[in-house]
C-alpha atoms as a PDB file:
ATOM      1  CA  UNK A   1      -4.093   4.007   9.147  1.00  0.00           C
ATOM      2  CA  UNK A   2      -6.018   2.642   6.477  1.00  0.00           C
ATOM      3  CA  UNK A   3      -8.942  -0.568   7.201  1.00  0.00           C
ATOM      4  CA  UNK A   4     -10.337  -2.638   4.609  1.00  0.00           C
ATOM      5  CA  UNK A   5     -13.383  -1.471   2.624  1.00  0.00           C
ATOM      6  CA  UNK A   6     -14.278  -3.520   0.163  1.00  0.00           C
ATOM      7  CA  UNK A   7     -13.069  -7.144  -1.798  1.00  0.00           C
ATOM      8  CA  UNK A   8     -12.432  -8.635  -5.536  1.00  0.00           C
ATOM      9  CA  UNK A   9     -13.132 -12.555  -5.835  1.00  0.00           C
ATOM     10  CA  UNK A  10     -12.326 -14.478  -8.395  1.00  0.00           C
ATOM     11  CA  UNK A  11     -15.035 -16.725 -10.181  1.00  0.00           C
ATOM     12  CA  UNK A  12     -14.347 -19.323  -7.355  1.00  0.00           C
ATOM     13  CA  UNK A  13     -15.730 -16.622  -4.970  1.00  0.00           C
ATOM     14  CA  UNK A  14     -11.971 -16.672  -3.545  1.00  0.00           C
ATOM     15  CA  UNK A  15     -10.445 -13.123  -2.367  1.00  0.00           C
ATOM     16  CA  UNK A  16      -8.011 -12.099  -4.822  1.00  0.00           C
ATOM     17  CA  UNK A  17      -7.299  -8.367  -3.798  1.00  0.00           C
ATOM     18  CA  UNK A  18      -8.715  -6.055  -1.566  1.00  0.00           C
ATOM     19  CA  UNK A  19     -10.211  -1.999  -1.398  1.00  0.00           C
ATOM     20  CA  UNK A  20      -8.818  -0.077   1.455  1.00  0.00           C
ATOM     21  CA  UNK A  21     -10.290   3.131   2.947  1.00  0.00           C
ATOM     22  CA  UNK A  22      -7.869   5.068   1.297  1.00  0.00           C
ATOM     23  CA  UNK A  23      -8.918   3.840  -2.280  1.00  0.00           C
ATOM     24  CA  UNK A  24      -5.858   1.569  -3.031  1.00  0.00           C
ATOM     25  CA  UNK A  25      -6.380  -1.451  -4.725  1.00  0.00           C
ATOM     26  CA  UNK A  26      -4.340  -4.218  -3.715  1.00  0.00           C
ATOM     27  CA  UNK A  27      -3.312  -8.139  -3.908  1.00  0.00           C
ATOM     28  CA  UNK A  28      -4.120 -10.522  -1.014  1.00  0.00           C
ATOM     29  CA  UNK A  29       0.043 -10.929  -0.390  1.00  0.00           C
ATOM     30  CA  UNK A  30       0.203  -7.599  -0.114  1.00  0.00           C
ATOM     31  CA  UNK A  31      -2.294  -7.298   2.306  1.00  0.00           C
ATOM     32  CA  UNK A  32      -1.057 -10.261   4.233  1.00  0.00           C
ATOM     33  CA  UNK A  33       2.480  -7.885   3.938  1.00  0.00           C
ATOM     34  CA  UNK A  34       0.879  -4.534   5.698  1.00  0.00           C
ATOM     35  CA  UNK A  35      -1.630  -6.270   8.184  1.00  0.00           C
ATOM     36  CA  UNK A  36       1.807  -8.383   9.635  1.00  0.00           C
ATOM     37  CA  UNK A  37       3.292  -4.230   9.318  1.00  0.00           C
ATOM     38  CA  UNK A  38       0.351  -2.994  11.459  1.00  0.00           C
ATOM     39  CA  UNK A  39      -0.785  -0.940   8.642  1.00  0.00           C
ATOM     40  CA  UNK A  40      -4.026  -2.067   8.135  1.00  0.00           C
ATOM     41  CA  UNK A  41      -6.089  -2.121  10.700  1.00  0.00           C
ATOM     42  CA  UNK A  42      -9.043  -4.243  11.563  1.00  0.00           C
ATOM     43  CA  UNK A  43      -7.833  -7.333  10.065  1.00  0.00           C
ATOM     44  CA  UNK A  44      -5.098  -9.849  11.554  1.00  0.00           C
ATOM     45  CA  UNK A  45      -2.772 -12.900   9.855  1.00  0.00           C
ATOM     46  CA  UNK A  46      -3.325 -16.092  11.062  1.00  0.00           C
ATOM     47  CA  UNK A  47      -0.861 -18.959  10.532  1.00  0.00           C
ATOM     48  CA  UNK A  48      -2.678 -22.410   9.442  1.00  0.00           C
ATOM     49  CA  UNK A  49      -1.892 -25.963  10.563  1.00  0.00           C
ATOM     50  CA  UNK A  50       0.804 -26.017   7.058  1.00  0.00           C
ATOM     51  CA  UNK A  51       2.319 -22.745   7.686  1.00  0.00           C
ATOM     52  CA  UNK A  52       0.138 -20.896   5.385  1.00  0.00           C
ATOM     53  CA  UNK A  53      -0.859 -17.376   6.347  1.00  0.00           C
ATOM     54  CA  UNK A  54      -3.865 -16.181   5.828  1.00  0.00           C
ATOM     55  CA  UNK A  55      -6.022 -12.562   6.687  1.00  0.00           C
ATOM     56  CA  UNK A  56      -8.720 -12.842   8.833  1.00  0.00           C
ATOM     57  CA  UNK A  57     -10.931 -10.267  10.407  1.00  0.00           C
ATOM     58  CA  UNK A  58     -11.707  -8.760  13.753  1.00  0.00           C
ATOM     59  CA  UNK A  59     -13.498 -11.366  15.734  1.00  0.00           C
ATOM     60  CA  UNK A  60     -17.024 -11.294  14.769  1.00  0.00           C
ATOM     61  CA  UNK A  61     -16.890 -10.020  11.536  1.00  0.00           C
ATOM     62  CA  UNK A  62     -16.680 -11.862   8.078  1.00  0.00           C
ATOM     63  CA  UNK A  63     -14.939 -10.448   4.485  1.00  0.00           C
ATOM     64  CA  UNK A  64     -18.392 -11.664   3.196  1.00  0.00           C
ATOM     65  CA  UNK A  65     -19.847  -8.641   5.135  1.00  0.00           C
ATOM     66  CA  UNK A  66     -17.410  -6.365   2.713  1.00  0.00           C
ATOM     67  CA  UNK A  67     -18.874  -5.349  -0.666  1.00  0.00           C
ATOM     68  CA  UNK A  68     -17.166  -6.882  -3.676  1.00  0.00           C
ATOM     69  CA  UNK A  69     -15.995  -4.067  -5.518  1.00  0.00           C
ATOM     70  CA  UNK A  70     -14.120  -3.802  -9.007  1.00  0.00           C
END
């Protein structure tokens, strides 16, 4: 099972894709798509107050601790 290892952020500083362990490159949906899948592991969706889902990590951890990679 792959985990996240690193992030690409737009000039906004939003996440637009993300590195996993197993060197794939891919888009936020995506992401949302195999963490919902269980196949990521170490991050979780979260459903916002208008329906939007969103990644977050484990507790205690931040995607600002991940290196921005490109």
């Amino acid at each position: 099972m792959e985990t996240i290892a690193g992030v690409h952020r737009n000039h906004f500083g939003e996440i637009i894709s993300f590195v996993t362990s197993g060197g794939r490159v891919i888009s936020y949906r995506k992401a949302l798509m195999e963490a919902e899948n269980g196949l990521i592991q170490g991050v979780q969706t979260t459903q916002d107050t208008d329906g939007t889902l969103s990644l977050m990590p484990e507790p205690d951890q931040s995607f600002d601790q991940y290196p921005n990679l490109f």
